[in-house]
Protein backbone atom coordinates (compact mmCIF):
# COMPACT_ATOMS: atom_id res chain seq x y z
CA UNK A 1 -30.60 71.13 -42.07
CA UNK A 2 -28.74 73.46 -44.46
CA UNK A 3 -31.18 74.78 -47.41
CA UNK A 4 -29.97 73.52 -50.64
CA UNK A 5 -27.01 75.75 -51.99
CA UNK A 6 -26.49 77.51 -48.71
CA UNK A 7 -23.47 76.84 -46.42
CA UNK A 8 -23.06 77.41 -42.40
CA UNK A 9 -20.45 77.92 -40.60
CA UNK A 10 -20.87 74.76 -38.51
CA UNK A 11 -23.76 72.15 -37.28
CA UNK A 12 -25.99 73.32 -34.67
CA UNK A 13 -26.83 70.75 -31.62
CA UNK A 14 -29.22 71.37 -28.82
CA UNK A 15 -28.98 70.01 -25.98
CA UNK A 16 -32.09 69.54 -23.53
CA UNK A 17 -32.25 68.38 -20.27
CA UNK A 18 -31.76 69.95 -16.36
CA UNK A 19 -28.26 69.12 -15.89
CA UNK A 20 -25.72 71.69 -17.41
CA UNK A 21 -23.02 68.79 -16.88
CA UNK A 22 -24.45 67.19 -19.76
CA UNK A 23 -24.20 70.06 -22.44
CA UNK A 24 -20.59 70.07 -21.45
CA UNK A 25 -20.02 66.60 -22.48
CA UNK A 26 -21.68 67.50 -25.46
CA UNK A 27 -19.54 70.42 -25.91
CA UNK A 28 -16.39 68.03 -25.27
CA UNK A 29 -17.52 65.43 -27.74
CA UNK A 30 -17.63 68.00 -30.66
CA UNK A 31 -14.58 69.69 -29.76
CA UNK A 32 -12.82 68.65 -32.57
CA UNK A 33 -15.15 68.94 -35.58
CA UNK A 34 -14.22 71.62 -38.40
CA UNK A 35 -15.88 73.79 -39.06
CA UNK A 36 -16.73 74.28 -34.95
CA UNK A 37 -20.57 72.93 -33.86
CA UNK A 38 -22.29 75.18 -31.94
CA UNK A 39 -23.76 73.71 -28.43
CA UNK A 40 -27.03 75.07 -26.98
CA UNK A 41 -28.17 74.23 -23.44
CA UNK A 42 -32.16 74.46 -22.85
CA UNK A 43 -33.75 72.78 -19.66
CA UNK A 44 -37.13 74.08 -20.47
CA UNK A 45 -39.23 71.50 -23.06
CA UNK A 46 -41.36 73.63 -24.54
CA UNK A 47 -38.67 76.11 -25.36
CA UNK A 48 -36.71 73.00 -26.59
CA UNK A 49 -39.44 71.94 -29.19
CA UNK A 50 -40.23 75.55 -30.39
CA UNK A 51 -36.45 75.79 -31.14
CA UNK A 52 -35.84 72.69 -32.82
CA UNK A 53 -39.29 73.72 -34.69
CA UNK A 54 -37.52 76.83 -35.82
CA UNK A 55 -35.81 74.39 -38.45
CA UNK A 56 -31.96 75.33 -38.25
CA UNK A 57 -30.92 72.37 -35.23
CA UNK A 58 -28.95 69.59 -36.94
CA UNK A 59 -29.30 67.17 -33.91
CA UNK A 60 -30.68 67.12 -30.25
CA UNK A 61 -29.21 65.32 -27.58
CA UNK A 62 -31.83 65.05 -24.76
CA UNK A 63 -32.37 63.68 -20.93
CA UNK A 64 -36.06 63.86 -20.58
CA UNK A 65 -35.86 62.15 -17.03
CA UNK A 66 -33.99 65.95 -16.17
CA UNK A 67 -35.89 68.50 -18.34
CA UNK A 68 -38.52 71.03 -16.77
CA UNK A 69 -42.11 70.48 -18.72
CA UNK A 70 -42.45 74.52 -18.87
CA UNK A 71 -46.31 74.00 -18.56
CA UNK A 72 -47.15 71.29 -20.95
CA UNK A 73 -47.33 67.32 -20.32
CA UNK A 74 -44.00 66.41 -22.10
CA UNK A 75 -43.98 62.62 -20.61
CA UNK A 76 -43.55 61.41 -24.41
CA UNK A 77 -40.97 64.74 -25.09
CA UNK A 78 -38.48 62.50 -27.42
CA UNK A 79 -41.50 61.57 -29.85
CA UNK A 80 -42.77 65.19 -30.08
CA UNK A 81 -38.88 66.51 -30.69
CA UNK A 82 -38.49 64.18 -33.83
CA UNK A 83 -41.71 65.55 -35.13
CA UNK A 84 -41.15 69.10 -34.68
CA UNK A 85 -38.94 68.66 -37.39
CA UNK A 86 -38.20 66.01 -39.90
CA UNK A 87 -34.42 66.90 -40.23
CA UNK A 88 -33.23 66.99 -36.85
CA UNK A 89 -31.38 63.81 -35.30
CA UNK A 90 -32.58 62.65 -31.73
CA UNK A 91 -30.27 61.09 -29.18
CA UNK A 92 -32.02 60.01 -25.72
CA UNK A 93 -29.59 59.80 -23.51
CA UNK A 94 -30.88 56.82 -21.66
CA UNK A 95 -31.95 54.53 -24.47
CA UNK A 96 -28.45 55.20 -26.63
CA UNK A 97 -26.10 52.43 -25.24
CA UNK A 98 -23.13 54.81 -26.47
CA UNK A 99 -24.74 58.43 -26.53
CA UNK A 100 -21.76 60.27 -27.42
CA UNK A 101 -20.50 57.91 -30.23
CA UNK A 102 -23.94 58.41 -31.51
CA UNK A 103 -23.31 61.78 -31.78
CA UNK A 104 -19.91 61.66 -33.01
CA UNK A 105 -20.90 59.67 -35.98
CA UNK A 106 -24.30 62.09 -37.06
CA UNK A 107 -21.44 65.56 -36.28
CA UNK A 108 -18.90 63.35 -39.06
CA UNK A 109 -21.63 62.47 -41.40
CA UNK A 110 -23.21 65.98 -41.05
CA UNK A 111 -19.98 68.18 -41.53
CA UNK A 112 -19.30 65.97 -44.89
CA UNK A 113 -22.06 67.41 -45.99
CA UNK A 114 -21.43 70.90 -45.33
CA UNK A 115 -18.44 70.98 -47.43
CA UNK A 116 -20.34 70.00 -50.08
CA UNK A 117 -23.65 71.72 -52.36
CA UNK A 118 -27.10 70.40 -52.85
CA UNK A 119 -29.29 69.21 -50.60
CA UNK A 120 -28.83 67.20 -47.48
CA UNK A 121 -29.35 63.61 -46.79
CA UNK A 122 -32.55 61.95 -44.93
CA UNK A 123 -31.88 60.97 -41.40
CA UNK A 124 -29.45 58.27 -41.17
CA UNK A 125 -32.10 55.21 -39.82
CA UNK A 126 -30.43 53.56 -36.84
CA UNK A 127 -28.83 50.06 -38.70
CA UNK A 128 -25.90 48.01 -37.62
CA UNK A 129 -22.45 49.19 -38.76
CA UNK A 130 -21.41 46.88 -41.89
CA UNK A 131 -17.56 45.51 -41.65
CA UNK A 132 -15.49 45.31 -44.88
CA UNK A 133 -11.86 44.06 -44.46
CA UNK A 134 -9.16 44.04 -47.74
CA UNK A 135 -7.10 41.70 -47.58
CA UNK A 136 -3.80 41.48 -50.21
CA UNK A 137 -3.32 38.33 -51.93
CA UNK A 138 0.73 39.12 -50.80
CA UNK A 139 2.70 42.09 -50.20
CA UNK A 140 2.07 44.93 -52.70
CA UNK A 141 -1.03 44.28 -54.49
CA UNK A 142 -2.36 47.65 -52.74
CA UNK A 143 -4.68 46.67 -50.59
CA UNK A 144 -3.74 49.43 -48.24
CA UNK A 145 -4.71 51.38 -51.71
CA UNK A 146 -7.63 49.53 -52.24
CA UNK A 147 -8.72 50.35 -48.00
CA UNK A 148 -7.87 53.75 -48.00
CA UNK A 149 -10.11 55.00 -51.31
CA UNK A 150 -12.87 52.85 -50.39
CA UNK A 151 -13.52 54.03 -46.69
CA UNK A 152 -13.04 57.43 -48.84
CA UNK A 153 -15.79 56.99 -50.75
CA UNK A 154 -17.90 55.77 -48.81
CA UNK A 155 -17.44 58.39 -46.11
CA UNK A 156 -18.89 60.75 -49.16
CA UNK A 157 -22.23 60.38 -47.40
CA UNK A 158 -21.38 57.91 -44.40
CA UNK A 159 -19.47 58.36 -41.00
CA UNK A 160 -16.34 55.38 -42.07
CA UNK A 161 -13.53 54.19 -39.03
CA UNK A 162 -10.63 52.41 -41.18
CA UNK A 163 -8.76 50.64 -39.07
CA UNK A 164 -5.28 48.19 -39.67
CA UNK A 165 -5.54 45.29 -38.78
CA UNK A 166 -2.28 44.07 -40.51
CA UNK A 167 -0.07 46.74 -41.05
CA UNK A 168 3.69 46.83 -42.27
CA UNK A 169 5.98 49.66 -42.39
CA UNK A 170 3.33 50.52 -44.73
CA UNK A 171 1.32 52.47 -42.30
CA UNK A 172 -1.62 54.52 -43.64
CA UNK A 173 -0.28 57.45 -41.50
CA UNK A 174 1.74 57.32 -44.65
CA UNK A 175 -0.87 57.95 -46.91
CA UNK A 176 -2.66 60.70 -46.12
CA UNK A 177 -2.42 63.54 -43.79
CA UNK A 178 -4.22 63.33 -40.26
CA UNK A 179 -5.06 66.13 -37.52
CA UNK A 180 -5.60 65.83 -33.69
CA UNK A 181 -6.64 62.56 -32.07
CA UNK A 182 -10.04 62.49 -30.81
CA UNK A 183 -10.67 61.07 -26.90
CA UNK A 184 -12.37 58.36 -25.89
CA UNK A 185 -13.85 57.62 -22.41
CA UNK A 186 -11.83 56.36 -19.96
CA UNK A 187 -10.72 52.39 -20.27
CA UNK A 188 -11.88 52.25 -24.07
CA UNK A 189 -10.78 49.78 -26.26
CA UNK A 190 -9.38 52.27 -28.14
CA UNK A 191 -6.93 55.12 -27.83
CA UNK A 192 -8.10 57.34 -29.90
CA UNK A 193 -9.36 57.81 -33.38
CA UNK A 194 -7.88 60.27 -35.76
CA UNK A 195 -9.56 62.43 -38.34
CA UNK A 196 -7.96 63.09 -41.93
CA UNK A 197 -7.18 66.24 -43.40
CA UNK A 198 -9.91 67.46 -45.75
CA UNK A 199 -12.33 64.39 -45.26
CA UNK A 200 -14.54 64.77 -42.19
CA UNK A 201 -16.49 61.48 -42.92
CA UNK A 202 -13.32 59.30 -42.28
CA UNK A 203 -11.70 58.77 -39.09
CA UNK A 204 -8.38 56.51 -38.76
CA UNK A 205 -7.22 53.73 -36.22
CA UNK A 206 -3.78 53.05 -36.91
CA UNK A 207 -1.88 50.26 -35.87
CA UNK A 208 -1.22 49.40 -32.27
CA UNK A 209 1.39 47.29 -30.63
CA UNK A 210 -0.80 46.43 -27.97
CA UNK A 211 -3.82 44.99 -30.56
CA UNK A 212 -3.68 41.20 -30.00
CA UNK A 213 -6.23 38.44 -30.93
CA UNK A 214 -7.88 38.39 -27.50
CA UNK A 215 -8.49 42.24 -27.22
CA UNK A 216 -9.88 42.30 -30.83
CA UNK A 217 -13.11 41.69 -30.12
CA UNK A 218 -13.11 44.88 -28.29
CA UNK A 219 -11.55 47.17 -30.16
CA UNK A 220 -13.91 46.13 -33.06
CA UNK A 221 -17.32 46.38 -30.72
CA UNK A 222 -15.62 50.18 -29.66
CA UNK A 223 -15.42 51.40 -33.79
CA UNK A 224 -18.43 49.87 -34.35
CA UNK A 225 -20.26 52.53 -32.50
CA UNK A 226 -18.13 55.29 -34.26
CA UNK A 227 -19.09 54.31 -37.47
CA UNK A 228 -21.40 53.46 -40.58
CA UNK A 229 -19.00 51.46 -42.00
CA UNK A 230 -16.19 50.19 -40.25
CA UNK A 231 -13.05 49.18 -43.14
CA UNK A 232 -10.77 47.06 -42.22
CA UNK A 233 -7.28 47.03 -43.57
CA UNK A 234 -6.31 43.31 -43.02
CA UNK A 235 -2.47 43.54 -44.67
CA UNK A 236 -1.41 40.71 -46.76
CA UNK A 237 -0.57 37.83 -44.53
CA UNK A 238 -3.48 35.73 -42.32
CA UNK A 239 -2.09 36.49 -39.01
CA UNK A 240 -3.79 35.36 -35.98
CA UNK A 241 -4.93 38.89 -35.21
CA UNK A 242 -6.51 39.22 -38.81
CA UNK A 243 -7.80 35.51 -38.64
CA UNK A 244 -9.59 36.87 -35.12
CA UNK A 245 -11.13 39.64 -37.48
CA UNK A 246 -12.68 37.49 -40.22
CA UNK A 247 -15.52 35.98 -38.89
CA UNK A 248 -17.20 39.15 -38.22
CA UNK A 249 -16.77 40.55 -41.74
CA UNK A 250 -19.70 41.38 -43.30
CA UNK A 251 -17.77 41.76 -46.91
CA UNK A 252 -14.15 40.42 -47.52
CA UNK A 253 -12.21 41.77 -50.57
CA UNK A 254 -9.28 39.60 -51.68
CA UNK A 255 -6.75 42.44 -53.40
CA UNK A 256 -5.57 40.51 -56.38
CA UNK A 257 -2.79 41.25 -58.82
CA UNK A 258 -3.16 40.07 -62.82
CA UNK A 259 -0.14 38.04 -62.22
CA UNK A 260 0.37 34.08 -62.17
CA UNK A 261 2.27 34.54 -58.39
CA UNK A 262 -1.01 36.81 -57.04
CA UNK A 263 -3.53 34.43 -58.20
CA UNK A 264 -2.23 31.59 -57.13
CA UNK A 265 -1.34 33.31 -53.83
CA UNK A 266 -5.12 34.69 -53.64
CA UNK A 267 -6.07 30.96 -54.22
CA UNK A 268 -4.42 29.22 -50.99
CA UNK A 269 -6.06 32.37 -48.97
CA UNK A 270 -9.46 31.38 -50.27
CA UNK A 271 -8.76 27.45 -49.43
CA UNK A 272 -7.06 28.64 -45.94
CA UNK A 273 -9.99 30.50 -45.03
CA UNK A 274 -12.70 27.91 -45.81
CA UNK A 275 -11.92 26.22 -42.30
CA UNK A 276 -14.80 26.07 -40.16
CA UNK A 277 -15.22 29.43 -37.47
CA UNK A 278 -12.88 31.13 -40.10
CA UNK A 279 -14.39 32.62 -43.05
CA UNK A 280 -16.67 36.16 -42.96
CA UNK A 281 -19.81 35.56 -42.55
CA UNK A 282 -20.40 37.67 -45.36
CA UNK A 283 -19.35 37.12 -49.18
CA UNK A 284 -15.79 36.86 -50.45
CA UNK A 285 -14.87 38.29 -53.21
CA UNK A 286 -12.17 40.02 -55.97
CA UNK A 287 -10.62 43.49 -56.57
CA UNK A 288 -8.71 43.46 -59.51
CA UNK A 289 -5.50 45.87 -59.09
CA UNK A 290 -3.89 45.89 -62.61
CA UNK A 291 -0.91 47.32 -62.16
CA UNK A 292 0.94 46.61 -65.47
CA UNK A 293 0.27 48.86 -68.32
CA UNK A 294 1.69 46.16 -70.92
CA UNK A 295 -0.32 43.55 -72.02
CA UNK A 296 -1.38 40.93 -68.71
CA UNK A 297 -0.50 37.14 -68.50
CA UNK A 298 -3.41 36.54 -67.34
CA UNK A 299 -7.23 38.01 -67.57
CA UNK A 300 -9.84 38.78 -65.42
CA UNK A 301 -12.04 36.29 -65.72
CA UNK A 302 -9.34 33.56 -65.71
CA UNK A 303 -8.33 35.48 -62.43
CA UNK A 304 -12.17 34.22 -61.17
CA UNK A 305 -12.35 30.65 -62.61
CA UNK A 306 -8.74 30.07 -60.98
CA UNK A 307 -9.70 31.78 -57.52
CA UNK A 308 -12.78 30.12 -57.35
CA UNK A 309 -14.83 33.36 -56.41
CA UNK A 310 -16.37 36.04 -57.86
CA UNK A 311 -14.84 39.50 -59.18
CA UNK A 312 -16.49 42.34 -57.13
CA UNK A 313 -14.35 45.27 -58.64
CA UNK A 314 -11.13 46.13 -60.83
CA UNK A 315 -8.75 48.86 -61.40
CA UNK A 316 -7.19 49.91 -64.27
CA UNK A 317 -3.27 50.56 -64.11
CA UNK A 318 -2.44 54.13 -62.94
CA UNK A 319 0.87 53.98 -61.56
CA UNK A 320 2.18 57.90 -62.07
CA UNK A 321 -1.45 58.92 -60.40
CA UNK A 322 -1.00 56.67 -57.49
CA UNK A 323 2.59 57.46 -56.96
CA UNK A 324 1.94 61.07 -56.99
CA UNK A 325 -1.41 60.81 -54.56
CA UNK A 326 1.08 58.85 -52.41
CA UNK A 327 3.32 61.74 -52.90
CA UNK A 328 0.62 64.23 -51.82
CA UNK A 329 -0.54 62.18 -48.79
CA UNK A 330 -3.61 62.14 -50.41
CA UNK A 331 -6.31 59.16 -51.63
CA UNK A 332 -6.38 58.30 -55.37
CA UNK A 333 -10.42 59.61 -55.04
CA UNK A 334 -10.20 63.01 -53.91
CA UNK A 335 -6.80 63.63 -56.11
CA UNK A 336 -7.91 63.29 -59.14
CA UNK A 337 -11.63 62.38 -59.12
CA UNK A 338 -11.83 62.46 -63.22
CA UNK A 339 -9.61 59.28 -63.37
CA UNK A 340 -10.76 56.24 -64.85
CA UNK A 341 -9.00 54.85 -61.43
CA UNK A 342 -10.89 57.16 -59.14
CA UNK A 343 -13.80 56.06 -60.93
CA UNK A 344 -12.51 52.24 -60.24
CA UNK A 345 -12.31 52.99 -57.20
CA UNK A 346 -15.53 54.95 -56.12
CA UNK A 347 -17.33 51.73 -57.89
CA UNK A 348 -15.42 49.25 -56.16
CA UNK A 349 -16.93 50.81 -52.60
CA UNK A 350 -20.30 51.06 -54.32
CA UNK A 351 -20.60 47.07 -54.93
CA UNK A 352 -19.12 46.42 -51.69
CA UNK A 353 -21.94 48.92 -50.12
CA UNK A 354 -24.57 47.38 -52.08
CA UNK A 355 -23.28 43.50 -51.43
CA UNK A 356 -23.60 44.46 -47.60
């Protein structure tokens, strides 16, 4: 753990077990991460546990079924590792159905922190990843907007996957800048996820050709395990490979307009999507994108009686900050975090955390 105000380079992981294979999968896994982890091999248990009590390891990845006792009776070596010290993450190898996602996701939420002052987060408690999909009422509300500054936000203090699920030429490659694509094993569902420039918490899966209905299911189960919160950028139009998506939504967002067309748009989706085996099996509810600076037609709470569901979030208008984040390939949030629309934003993600 990093001592309040201090910074390191990078996160340190040990790695303990008898096979040196296994530190070089480890090594391979972080490969990628900026500022570089640093990868320690130990096959002795007793050195492992005086090292990780040493306070300064950010995470262990262990194979106890491969790791030399060095004189002590280290049978329950997993257990006595977490207690050395409070901070460190644990991954056993053979009870983590996905060790190196595991990992992945603690090095993403870990080297968010490091950019950052103050003191670090508890351990992250092993919970199942929450999905959030945005879905535009039509074409140009900005719910690629919307997607993009929430899994921003929320990657403040979580590892985040956005994916699109119902992209355009309106790509969120567009939107921000990315760096190298990380691997995957072999045969995943995925090719590849792809970090962002200057915000280690979020990871990208753009668009693919190949994405259909029937393969959704995987691809969804494969960021699952990457992630804290996987956000799903659903487009604007219920295609059958977004309808495939929605019933395992914990959290769908309808991106709403103030204008008659939007709302009345937003209120077939709602009616389309209250078919049986359909809906999320979470909430549904409102963002508000007010994109007019002129007076509205229409309010917000006319936008809720008419939609039939609740407002979760709005934005004000902010058309020459959005244009020139867009500009930047940056998000709204990190931009200009003073805005009132940054602001919007950051509290949209924090009711659709809380509501999940």
């Amino acid at each position: 753990m990093l001592i309040e105000n201090q910074k390191r380079d990078g996160l340190r992981i040990l790695v303990v077990g008898g096979d040196p294979g296994l530190a070089e999968k480890v090594r391979q896994c972080v490969a990628q991460s900026q500022p570089p982890a640093s990868v320690q091999w130990l096959r002795n248990a007793a050195l492992a546990l005086a090292r990780v009590g040493g306070g300064d390891i950010d995470a262990v990845v262990v194979d106890p079924a491969s790791t030399r006792p060095g004189g002590d009776d280290l049978g329950d070596l997993p257990e006595r590792l977490r207690g050395a010290s409070k901070r460190t993450q644990t991954i056993v190898v053979s009870e983590s159905r996905d060790w190196t996602a595991d990992l992945r996701r603690i090095v993403a939420a870990g080297v968010r922190h490091a950019e950052t002052s103050g003191p670090r987060p508890a351990a992250r408690e092993a919970r199942k990843t929450k999905i959030i999909g945005l879905l535009g009422a039509k074409g140009g509300v900005g719910a690629t907007t919307v997607a993009l500054n929430m899994a921003v936000a929320l990657g403040e203090k979580c590892a985040v996957v956005l994916a699109e699920f119902g992209a355009g030429n309106d790509t969120l490659a567009l939107h921000v800048r990315t760096t190298a694509k990380s691997a995957q094993r072999p045969g995943a569902a995925l090719d590849g996820l792809w970090p962002v420039k200057g915000i280690p918490g979020l990871r990208l899966a753009l668009a693919q050709d190949g994405l259909s209905p029937e393969t959704a299911a995987g691809a969804l189960e494969a960021m699952e395990a990457e992630a804290d919160y996987l956000v799903l950028d659903l487009g604007s139009a219920l295609t059958p490979l977004v309808k495939s998506a929605l019933p395992r939504l914990d959290a769908l967002g309808l991106v709403v307009d103030l204008e008659i067309l939007s709302v009345e748009c937003a209120r077939r989706v709602v009616s389309a999507i209250g078919q049986p085996d359909l809906g999320p099996r979470g909430g549904i509810g409102i963002v508000v994108v007010n994109r007019a600076s002129l007076a509205c037609p229409i309010g917000v709470d006319e936008v809720q009686r008419l939609v039939g569901v609740p407002v979760w979030g709005a934005v004000p208008p902010a058309g020459d900050l959005c244009s020139a984040a867009q500009k930047a390939r940056r998000p709204v949030v990190t931009f200009q975090p003073e805005s009132l629309a940054a602001q919007s934003l950051v509290q949209v993600a924090s009711s659709f955390a809380e509501l999940t």
